[in-house]
Protein backbone atom coordinates (compact mmCIF):
# COMPACT_ATOMS: atom_id res chain seq x y z
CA UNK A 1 0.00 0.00 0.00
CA UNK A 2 1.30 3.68 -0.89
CA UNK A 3 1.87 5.67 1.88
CA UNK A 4 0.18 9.23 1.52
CA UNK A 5 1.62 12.49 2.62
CA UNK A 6 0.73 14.37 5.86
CA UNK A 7 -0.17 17.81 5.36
CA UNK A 8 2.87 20.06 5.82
CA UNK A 9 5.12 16.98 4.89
CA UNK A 10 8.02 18.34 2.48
CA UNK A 11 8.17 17.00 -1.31
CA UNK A 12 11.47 17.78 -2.13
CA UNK A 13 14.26 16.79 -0.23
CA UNK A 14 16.48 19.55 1.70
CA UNK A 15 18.67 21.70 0.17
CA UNK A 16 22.60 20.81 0.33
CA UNK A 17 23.56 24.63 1.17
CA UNK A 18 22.01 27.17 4.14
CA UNK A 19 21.59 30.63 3.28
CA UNK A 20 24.90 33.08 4.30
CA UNK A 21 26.86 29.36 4.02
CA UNK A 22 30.23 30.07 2.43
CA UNK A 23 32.16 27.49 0.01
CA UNK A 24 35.08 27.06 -2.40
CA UNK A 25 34.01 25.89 -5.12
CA UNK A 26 35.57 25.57 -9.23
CA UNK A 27 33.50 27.73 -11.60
CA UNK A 28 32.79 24.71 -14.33
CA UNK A 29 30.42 26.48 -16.98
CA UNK A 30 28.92 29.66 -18.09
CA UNK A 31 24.73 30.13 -17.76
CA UNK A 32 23.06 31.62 -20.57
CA UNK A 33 22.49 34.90 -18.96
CA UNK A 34 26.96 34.78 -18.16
CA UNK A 35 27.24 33.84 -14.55
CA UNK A 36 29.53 31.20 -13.18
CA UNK A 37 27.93 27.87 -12.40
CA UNK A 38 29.21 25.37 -10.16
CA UNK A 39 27.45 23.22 -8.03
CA UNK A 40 27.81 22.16 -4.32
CA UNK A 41 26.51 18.64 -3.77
CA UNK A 42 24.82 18.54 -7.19
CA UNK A 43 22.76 21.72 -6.55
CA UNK A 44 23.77 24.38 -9.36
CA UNK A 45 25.25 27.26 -7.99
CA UNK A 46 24.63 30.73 -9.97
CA UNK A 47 27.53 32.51 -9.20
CA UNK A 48 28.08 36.58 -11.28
CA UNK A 49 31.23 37.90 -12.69
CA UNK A 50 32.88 34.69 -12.85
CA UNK A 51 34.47 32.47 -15.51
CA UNK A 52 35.05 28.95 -16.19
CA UNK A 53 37.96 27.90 -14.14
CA UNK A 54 38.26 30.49 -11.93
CA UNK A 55 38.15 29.03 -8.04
CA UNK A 56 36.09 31.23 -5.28
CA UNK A 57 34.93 32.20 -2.16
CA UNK A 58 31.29 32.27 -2.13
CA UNK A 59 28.66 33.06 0.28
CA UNK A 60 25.45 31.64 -0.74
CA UNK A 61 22.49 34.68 -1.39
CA UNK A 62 19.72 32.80 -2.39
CA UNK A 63 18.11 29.53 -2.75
CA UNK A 64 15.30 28.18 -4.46
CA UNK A 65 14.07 24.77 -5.02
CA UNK A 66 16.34 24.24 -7.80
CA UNK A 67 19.35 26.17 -7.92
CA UNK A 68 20.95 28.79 -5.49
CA UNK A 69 22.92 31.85 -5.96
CA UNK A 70 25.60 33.21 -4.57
CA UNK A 71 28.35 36.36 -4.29
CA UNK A 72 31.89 35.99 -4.80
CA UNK A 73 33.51 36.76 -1.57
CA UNK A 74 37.25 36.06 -2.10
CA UNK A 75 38.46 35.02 -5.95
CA UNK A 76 41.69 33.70 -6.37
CA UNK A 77 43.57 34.94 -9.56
CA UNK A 78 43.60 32.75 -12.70
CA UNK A 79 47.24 34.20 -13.53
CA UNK A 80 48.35 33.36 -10.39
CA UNK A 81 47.26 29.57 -11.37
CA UNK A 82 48.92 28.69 -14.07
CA UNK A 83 52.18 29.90 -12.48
């Protein structure tokens, strides 16, 4: 027999990141509107003024059922990288 969900119950599972959270993460794409993505536990992660390969310092801003975004907080230089 299916089990049937209490009022209140949640239907999606919780989110991997708490707002004001901070990470390091690697920026792996580009959305189409030109943020960074990455993603934190498989959650994508909208991140402005970032490139592919560049690795941050984020703090998470927002979060919404299926993505989050976040500001840059520290950004380490790419230069600096492939010295």
């Amino acid at each position: 027999m299916e089990r049937r969900r209490s009022f209140g119950e949640r239907r999606f599972p919780p989110k991997p990141v708490e707002m004001g959270q901070e990470y390091e993460v690697d920026v792996q794409e580009t959305s189409r509107r030109g943020e960074g993505i990455a993603r934190i536990k498989g959650l994508v992660t909208f991140i402005p003024n970032t490139k592919p390969g560049d690795h941050v310092k984020i703090k998470i801003t927002r979060i919404s059922r299926r993505f989050a975004e976040a500001e840059v907080i520290k950004k380490e230089a790419t230069e600096e990288k492939e010295k």
